[in-house]
C-alpha atoms as a PDB file:
ATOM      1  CA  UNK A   1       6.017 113.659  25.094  1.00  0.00           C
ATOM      2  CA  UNK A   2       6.036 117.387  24.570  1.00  0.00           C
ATOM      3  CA  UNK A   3       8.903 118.628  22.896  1.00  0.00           C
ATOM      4  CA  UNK A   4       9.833 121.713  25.199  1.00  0.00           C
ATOM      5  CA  UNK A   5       9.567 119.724  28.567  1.00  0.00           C
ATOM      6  CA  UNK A   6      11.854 119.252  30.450  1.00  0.00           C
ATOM      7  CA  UNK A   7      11.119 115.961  31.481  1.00  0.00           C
ATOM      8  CA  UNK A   8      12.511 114.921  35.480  1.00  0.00           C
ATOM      9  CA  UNK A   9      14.883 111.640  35.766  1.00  0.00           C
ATOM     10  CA  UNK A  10      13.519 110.391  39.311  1.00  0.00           C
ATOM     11  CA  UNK A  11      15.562 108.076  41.448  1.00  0.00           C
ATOM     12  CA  UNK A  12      15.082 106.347  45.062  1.00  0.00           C
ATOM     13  CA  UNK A  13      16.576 109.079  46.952  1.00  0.00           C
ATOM     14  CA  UNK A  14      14.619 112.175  44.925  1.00  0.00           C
ATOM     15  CA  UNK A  15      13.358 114.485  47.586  1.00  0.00           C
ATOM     16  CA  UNK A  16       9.372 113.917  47.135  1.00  0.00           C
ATOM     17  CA  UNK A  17       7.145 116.009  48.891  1.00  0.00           C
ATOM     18  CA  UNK A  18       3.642 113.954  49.246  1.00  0.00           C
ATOM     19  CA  UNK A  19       0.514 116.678  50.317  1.00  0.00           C
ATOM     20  CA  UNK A  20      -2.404 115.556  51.770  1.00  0.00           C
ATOM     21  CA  UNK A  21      -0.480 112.393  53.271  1.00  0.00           C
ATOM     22  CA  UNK A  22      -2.570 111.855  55.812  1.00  0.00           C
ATOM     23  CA  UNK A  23      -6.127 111.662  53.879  1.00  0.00           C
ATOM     24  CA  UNK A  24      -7.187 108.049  52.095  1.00  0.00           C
ATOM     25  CA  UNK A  25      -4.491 108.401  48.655  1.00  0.00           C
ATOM     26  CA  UNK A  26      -1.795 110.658  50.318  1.00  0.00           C
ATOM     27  CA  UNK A  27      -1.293 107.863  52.942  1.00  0.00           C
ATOM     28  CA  UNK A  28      -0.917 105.201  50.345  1.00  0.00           C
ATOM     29  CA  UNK A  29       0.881 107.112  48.114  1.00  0.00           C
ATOM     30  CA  UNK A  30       3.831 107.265  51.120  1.00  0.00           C
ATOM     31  CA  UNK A  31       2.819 103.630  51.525  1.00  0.00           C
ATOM     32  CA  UNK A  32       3.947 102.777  48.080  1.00  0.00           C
ATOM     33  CA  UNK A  33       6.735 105.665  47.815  1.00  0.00           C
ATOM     34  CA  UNK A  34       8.397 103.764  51.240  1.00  0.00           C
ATOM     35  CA  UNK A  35       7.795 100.104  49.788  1.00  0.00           C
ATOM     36  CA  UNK A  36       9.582 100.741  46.497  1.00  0.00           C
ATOM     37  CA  UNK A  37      12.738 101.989  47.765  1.00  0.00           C
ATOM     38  CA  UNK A  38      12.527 105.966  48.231  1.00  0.00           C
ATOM     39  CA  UNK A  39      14.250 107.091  50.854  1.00  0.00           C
ATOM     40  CA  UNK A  40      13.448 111.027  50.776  1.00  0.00           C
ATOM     41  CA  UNK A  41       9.767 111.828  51.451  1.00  0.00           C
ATOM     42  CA  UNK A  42       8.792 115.111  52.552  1.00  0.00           C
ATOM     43  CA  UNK A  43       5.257 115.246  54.350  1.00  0.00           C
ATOM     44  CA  UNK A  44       3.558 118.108  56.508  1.00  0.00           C
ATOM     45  CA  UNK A  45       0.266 117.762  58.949  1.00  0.00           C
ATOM     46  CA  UNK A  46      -1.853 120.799  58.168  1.00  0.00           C
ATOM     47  CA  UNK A  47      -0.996 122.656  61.552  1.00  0.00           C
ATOM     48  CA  UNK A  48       2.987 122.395  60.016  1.00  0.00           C
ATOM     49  CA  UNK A  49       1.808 123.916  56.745  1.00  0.00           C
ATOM     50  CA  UNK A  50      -1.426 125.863  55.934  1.00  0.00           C
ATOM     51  CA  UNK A  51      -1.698 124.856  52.123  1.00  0.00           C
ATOM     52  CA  UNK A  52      -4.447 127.835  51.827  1.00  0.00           C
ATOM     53  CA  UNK A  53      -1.598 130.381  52.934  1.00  0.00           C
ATOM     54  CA  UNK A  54       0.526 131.050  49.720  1.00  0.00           C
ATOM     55  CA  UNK A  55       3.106 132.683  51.787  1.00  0.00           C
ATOM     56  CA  UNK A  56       3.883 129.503  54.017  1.00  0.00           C
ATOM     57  CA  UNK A  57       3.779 127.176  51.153  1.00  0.00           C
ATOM     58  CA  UNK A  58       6.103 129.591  49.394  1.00  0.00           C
ATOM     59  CA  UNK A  59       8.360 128.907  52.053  1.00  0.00           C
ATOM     60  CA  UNK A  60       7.861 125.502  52.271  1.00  0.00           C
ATOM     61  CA  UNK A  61       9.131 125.290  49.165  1.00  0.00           C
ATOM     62  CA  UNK A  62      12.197 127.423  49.491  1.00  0.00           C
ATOM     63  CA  UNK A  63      13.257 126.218  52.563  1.00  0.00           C
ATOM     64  CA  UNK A  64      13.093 122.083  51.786  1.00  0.00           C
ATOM     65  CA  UNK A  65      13.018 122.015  47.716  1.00  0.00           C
ATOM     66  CA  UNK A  66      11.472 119.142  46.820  1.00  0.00           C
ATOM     67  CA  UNK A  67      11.824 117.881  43.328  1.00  0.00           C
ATOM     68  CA  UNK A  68       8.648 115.968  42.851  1.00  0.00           C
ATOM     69  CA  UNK A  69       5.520 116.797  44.130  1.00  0.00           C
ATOM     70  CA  UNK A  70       2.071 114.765  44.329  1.00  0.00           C
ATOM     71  CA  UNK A  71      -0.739 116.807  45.310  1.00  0.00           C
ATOM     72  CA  UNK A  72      -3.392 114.079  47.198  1.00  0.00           C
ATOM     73  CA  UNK A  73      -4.532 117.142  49.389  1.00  0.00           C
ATOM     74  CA  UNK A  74      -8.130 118.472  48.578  1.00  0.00           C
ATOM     75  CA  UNK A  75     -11.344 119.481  50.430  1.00  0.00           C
ATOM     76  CA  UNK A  76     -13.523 116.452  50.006  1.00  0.00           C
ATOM     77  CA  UNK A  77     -17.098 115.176  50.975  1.00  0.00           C
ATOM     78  CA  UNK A  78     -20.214 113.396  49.588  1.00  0.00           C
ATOM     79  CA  UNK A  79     -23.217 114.849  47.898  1.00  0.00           C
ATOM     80  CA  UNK A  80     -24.609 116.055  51.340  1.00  0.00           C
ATOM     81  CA  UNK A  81     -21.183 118.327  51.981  1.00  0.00           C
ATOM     82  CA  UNK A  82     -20.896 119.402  48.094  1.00  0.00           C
ATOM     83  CA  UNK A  83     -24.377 120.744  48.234  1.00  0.00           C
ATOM     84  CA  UNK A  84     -24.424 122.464  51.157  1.00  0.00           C
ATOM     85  CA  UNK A  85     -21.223 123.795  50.968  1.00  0.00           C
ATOM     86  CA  UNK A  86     -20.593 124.730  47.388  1.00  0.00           C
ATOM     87  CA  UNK A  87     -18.773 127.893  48.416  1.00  0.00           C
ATOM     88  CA  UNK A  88     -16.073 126.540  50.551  1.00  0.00           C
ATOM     89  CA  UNK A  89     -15.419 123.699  48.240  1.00  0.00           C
ATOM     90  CA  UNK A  90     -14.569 125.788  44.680  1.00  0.00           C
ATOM     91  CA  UNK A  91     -13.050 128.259  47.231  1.00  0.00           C
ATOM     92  CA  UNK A  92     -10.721 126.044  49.446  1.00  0.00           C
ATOM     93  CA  UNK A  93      -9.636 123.653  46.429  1.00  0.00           C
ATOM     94  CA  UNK A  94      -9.035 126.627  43.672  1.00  0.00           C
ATOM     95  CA  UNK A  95      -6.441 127.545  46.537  1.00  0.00           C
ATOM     96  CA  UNK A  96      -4.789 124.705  47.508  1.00  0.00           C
ATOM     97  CA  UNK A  97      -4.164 123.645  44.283  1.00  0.00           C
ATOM     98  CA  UNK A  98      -3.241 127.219  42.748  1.00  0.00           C
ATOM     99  CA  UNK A  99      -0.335 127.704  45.727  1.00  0.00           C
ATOM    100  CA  UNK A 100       0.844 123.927  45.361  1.00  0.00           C
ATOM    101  CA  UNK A 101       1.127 124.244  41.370  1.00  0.00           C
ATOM    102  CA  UNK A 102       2.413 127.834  41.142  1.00  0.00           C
ATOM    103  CA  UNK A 103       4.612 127.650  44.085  1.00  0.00           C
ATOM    104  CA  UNK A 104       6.110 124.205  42.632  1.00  0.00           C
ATOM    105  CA  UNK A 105       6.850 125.940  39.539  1.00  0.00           C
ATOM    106  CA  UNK A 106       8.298 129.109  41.055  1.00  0.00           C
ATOM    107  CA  UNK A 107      10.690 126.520  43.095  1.00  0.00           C
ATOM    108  CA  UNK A 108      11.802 124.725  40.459  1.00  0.00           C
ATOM    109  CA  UNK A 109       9.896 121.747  40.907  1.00  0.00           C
ATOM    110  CA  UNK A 110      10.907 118.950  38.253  1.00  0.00           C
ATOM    111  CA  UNK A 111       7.273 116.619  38.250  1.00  0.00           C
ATOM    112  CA  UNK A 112       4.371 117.520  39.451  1.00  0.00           C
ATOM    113  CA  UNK A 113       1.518 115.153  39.673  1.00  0.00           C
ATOM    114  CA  UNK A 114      -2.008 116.644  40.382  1.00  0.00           C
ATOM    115  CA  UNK A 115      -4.477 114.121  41.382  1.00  0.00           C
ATOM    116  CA  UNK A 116      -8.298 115.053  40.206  1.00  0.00           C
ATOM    117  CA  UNK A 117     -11.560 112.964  40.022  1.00  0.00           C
ATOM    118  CA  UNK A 118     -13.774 111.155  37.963  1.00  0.00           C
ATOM    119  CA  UNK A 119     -16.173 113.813  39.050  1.00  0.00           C
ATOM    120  CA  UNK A 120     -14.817 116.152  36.193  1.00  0.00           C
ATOM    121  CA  UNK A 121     -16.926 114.376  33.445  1.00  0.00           C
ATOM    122  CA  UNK A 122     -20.222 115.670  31.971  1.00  0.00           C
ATOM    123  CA  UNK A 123     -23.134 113.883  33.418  1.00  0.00           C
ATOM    124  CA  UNK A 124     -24.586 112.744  30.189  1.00  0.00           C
ATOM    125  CA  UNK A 125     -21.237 112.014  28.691  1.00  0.00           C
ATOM    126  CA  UNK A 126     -20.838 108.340  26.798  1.00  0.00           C
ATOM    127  CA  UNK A 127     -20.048 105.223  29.160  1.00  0.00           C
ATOM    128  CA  UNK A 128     -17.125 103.772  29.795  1.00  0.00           C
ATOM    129  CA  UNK A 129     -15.904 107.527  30.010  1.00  0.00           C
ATOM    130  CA  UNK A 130     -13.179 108.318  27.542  1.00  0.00           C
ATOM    131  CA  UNK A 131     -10.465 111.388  29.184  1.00  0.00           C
ATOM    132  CA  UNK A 132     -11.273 113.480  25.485  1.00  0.00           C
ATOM    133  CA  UNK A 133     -14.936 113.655  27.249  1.00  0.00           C
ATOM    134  CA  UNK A 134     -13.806 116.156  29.314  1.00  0.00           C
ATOM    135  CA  UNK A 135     -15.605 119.380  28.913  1.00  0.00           C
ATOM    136  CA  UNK A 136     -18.271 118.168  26.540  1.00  0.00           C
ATOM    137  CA  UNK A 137     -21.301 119.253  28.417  1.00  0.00           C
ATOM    138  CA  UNK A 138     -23.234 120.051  31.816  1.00  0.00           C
ATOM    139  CA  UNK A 139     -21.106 118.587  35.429  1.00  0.00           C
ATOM    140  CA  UNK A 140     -23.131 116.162  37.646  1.00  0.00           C
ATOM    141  CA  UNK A 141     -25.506 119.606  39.841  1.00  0.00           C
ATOM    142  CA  UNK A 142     -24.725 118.280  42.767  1.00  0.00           C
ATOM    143  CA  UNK A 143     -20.782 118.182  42.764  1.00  0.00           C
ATOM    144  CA  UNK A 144     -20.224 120.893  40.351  1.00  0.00           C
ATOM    145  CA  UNK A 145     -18.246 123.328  43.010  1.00  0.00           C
ATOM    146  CA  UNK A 146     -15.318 120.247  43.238  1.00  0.00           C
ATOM    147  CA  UNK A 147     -15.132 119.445  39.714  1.00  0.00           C
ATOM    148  CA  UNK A 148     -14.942 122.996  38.640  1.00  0.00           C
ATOM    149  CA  UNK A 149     -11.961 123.253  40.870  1.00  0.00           C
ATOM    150  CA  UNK A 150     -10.303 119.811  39.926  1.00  0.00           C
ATOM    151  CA  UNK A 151     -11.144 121.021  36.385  1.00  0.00           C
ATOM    152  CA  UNK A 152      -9.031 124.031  36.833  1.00  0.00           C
ATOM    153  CA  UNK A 153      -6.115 122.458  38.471  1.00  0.00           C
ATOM    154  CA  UNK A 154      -5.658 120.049  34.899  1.00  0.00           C
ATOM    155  CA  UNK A 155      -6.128 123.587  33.046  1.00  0.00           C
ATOM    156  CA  UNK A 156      -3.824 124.981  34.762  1.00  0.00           C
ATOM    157  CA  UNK A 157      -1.451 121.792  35.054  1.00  0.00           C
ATOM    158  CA  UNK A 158      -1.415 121.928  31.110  1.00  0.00           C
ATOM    159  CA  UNK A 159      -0.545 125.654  31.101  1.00  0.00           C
ATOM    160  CA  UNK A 160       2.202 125.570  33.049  1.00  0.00           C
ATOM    161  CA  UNK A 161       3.446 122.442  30.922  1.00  0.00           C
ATOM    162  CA  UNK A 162       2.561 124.624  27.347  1.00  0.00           C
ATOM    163  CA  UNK A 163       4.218 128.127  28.551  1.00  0.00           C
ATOM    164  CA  UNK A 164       7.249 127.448  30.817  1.00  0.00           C
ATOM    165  CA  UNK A 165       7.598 123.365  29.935  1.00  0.00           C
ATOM    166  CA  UNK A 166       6.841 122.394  33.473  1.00  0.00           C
ATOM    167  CA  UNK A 167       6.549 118.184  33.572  1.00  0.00           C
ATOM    168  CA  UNK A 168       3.152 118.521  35.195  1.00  0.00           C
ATOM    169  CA  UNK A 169       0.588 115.388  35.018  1.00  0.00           C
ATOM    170  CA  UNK A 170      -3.081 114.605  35.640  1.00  0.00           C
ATOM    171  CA  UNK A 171      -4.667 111.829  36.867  1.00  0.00           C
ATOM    172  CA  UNK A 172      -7.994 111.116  37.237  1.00  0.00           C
ATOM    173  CA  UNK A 173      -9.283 108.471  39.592  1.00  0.00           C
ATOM    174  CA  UNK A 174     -12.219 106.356  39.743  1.00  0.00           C
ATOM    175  CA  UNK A 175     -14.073 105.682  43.382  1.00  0.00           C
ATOM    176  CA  UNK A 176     -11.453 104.680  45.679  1.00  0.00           C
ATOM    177  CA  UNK A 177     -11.776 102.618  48.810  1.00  0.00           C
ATOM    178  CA  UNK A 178      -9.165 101.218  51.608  1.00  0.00           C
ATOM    179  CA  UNK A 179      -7.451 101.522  54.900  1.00  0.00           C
ATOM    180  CA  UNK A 180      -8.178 104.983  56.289  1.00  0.00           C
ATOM    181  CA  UNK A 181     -11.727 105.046  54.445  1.00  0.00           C
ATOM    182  CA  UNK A 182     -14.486 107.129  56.071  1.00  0.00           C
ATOM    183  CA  UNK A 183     -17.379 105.164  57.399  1.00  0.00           C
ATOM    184  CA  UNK A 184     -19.017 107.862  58.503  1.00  0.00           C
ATOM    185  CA  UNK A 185     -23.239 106.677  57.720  1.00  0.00           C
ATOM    186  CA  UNK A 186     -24.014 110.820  56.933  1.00  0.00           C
ATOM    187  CA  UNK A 187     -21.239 111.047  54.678  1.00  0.00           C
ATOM    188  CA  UNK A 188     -19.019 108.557  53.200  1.00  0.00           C
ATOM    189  CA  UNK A 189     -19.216 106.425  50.043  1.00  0.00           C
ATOM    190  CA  UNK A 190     -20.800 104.074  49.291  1.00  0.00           C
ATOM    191  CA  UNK A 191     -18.738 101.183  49.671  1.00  0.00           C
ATOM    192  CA  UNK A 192     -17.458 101.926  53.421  1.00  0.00           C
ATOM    193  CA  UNK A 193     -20.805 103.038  54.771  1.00  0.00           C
ATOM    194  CA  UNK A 194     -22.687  99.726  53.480  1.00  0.00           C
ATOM    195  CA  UNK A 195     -19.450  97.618  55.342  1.00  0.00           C
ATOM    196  CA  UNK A 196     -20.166  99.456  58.481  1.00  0.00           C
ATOM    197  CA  UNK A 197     -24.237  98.400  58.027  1.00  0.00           C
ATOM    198  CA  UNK A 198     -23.814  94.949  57.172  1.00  0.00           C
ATOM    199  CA  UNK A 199     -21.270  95.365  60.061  1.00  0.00           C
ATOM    200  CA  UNK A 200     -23.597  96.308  62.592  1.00  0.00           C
ATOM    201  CA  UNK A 201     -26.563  94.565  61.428  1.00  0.00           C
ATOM    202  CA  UNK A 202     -24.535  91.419  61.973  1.00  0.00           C
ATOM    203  CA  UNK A 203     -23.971  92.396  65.354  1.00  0.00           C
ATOM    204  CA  UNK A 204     -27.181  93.097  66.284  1.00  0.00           C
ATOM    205  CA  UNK A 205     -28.458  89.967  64.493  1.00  0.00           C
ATOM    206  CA  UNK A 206     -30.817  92.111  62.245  1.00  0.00           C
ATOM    207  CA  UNK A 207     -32.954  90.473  60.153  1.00  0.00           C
ATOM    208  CA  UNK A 208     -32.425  93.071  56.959  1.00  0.00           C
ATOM    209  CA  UNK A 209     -30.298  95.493  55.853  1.00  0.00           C
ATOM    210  CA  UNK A 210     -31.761  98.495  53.902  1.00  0.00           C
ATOM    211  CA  UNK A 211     -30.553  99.614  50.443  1.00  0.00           C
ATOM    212  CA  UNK A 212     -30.918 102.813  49.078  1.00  0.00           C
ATOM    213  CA  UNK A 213     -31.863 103.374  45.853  1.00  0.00           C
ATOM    214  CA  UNK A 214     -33.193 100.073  43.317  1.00  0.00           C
ATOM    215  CA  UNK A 215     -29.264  98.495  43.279  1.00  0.00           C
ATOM    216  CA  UNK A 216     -29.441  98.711  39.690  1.00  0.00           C
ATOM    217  CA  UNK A 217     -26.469 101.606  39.246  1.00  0.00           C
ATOM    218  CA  UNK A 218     -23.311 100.520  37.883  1.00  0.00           C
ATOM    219  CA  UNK A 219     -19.942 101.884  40.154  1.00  0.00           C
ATOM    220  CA  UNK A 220     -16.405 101.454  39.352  1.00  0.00           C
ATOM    221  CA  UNK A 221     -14.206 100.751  42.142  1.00  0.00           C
ATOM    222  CA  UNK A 222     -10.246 100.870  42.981  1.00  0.00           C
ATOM    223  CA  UNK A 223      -8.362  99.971  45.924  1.00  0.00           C
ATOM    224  CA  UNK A 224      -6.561 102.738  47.043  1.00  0.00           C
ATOM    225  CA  UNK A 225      -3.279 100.763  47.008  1.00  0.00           C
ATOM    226  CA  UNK A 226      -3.638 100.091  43.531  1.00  0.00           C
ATOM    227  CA  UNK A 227      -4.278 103.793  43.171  1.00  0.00           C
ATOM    228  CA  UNK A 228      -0.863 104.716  44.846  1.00  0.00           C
ATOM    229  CA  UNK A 229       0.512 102.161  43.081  1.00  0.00           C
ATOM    230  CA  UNK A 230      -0.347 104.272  39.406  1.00  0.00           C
ATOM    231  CA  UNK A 231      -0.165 107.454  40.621  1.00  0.00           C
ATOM    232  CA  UNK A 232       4.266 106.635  41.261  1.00  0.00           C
ATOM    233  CA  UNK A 233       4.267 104.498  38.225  1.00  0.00           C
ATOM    234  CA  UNK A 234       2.711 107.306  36.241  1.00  0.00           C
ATOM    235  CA  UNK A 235       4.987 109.790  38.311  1.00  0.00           C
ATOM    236  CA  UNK A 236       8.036 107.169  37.035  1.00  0.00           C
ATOM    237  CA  UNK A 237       6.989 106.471  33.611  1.00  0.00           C
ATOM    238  CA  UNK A 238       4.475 109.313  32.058  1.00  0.00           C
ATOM    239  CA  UNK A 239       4.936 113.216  31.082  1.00  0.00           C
ATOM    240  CA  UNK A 240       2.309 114.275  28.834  1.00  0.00           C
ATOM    241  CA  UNK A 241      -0.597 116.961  28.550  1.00  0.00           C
ATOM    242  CA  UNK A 242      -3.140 114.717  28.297  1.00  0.00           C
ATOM    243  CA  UNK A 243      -4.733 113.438  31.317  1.00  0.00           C
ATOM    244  CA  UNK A 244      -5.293 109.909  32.459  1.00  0.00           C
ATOM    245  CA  UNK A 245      -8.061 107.817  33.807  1.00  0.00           C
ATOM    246  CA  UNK A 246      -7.084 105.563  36.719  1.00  0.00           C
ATOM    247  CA  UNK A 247      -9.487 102.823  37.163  1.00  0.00           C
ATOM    248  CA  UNK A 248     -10.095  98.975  37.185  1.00  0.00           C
ATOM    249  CA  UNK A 249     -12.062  99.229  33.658  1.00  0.00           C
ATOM    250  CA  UNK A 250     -14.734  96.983  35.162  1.00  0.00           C
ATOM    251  CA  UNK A 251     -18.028  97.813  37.347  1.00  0.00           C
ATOM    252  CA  UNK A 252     -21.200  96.328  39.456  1.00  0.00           C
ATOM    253  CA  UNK A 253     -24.185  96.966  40.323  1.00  0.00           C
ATOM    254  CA  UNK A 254     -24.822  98.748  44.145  1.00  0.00           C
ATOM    255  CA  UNK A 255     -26.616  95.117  44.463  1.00  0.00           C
ATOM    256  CA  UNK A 256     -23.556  93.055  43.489  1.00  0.00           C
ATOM    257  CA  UNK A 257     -21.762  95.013  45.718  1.00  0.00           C
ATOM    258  CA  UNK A 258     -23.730  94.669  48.613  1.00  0.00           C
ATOM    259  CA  UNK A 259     -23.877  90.816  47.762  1.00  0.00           C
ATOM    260  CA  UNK A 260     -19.855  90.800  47.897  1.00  0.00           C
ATOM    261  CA  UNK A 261     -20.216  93.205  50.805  1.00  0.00           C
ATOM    262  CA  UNK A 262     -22.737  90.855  52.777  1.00  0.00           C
ATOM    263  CA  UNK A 263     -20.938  87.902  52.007  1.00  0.00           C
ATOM    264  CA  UNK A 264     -17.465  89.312  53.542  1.00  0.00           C
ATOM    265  CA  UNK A 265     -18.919  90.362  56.474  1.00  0.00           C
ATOM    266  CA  UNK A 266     -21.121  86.990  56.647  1.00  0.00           C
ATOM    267  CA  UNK A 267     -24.263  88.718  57.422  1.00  0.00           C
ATOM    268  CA  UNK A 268     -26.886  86.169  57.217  1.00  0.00           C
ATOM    269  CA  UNK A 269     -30.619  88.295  57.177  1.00  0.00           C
ATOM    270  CA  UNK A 270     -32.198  89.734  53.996  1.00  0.00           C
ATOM    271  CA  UNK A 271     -30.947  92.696  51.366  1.00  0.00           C
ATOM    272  CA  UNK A 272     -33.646  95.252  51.615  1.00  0.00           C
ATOM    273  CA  UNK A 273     -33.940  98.153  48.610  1.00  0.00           C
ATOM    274  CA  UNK A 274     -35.732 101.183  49.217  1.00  0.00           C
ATOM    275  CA  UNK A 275     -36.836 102.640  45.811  1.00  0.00           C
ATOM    276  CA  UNK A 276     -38.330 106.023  47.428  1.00  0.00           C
ATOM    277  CA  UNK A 277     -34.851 106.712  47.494  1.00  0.00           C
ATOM    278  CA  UNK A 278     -32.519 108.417  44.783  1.00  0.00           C
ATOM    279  CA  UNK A 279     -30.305 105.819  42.333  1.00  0.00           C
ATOM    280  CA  UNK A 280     -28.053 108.738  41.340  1.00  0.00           C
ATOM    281  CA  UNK A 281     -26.460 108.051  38.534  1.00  0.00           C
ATOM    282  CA  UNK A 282     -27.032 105.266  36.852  1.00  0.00           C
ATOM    283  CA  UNK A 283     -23.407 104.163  35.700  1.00  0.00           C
ATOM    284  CA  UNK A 284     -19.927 105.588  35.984  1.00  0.00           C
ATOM    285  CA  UNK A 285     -17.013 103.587  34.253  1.00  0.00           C
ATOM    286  CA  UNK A 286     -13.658 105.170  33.487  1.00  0.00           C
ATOM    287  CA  UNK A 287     -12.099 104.348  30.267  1.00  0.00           C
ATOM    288  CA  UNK A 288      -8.763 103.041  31.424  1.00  0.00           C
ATOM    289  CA  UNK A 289      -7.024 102.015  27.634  1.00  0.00           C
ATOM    290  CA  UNK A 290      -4.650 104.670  27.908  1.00  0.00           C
ATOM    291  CA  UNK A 291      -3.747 103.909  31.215  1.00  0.00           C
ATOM    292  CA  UNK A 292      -3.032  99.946  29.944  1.00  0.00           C
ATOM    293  CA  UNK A 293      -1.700 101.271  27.045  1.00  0.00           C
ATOM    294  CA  UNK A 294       1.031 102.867  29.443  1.00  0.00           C
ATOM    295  CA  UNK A 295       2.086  99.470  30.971  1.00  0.00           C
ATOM    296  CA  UNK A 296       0.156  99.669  34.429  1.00  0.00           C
ATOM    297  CA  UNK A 297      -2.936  97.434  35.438  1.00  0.00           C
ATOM    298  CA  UNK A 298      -5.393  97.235  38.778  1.00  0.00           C
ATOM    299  CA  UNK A 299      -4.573  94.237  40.820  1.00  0.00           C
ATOM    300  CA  UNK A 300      -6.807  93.871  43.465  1.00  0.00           C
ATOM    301  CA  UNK A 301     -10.121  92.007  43.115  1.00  0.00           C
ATOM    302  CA  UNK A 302     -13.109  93.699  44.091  1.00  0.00           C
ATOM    303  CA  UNK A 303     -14.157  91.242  46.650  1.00  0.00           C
ATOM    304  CA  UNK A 304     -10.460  91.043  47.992  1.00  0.00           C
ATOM    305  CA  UNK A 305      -9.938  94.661  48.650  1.00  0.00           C
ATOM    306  CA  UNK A 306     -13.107  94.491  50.635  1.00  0.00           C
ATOM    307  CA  UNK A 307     -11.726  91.552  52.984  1.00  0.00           C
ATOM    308  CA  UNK A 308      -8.737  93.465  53.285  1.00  0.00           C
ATOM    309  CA  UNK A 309     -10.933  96.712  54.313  1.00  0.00           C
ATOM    310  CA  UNK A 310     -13.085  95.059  56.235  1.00  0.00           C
ATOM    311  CA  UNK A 311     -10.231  93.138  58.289  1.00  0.00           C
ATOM    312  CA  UNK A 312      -8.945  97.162  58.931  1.00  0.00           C
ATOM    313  CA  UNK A 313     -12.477  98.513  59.931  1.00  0.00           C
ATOM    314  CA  UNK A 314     -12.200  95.712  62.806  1.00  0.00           C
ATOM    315  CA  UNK A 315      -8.910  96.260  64.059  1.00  0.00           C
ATOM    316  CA  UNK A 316      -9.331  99.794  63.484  1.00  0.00           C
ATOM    317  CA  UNK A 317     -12.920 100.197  65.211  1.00  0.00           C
ATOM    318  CA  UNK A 318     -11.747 101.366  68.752  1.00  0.00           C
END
């Protein structure tokens, strides 16, 4: 640990403010927060507290001081949204995260713990991907606007921590799926939109469903539980600089998943892949040593985590 930090001593009845509680992580961050015993969590809906205003959050800050706060809230969407909206992306994130960090600091804030993306990484960078990568070379085109901005928020995380010794972390998850996913066809990830097709198709009794791509790129994913369950671990246990990757160290192919995927659902008709269309990249691993080397570890199997999703999308189709 850095030796001018002042690091915080967290118990169960710490006043922890959790933003973005209602998006995929924020809501299983309070999950997790609630199931180990904390008893003072601090949440606001965005019509309660404009996180673009700097003024309200100011406020927000004065008026309930928190002592630890996990930022979960960012503009998100898939390729589709990043390209066509590159503008609102850098611009909405730089701000949210700039009156979150600044404002927590200004409060007095003890931990801070900014959540970023596996995004960050160059596109050519080494596989699995190693958090010293960062910065190394050229972002992925297509999501540059939202890594740019996550990039920023470590920078500025790590500023903070080197001028005035605030105990901000980084974390930097792999892809996440769970309860709350989007399964939206335009534009959610992979994972959710390929349950809701298999879905479908099995209620239609289709004879195929159609792949994009060749299903020969390699994806890491994490349950978002498992997620939550780092991110207050880390908040518990780590104060560094240096970020950290939060994954499940292991990957599959886009086919592999849609075998677990098809399986789970018990679609019985035929995989189809249509190679006209883009692979993207062709693998994306986080390197999670440091993360084991800190005492935590994923739990949830792959093909579990997509029961358990799938068993939500059901109940939660109406």
């Amino acid at each position: 640990m850095d030796a001018n930090i002042n690091k915080a001593v967290i118990e169960k009845q710490t006043k922890i403010y959790v933003a973005g509680h209602r998006g995929l992580v924020g809501s299983a961050i309070v999950r997790n927060l609630e199931g180990k015993g904390y008893t003072n969590i601090v949440t606001q809906t965005r019509l309660e507290l404009d996180l673009m205003d700097s003024a309200a959050v100011n406020h927000f800050y004065d008026t309930e001081k928190p002592e630890v706060v996990i930022d979960a809230a960012a503009k998100v969407g898939g390729i589709y949204a990043n390209n066509t909206y590159p503008a609102e992306f850098i611009y909405s994130n730089l701000c949210i995260q700039n009156n979150l960090i600044h404002g927590a600091y200004q409060a007095g804030v003890k931990k801070f713990v900014f959540l970023g993306s596996s995004c960050i990484y160059p596109k050519m960078a080494p596989q699995p991907l190693k958090e010293e990568y960062l910065l190394t070379g050229p972002l992925e085109p297509t999501n540059e606007w939202y890594a740019v901005a996550k990039i920023a928020g470590i920078k500025m995380c790590q500023a903070y921590r080197k001028q005035y010794g605030f105990d901000a972390i980084s974390l930097m998850p792999t892809n996440l799926y769970g309860p709350g996913d989007n399964f939206d066809l335009q534009n959610s990830h992979v994972l959710p939109a390929l349950i809701r097709k298999f879905h479908e198709a099995k209620q239609s009794n289709a004879e195929s469903v159609v792949i994009w791509g060749t299903g020969t790129p390699m994806r890491e994913f994490l349950y978002v539980d498992d997620m939550a369950d780092a991110s207050v671990y880390l908040m518990e246990n780590y104060s560094d600089l240096d970020i950290v990757n939060v994954g499940t160290g292991q990957d599959v192919t886009i086919r592999e998943l849609a075998e677990t995927i098809q399986k789970v659902v018990g679609f019985a008709g035929n995989l189809e892949f249509d190679t006209t269309k883009p692979d993207g990249t062709m693998r994306k691993l986080l390197d999670v040593s440091k993360l084991s080397a800190e005492g935590w570890q994923a739990k949830v199997p792959l093909e579990q985590g997509i029961t358990q999703l799938y068993d939500w999308y059901q109940k939660n189709l109406a």
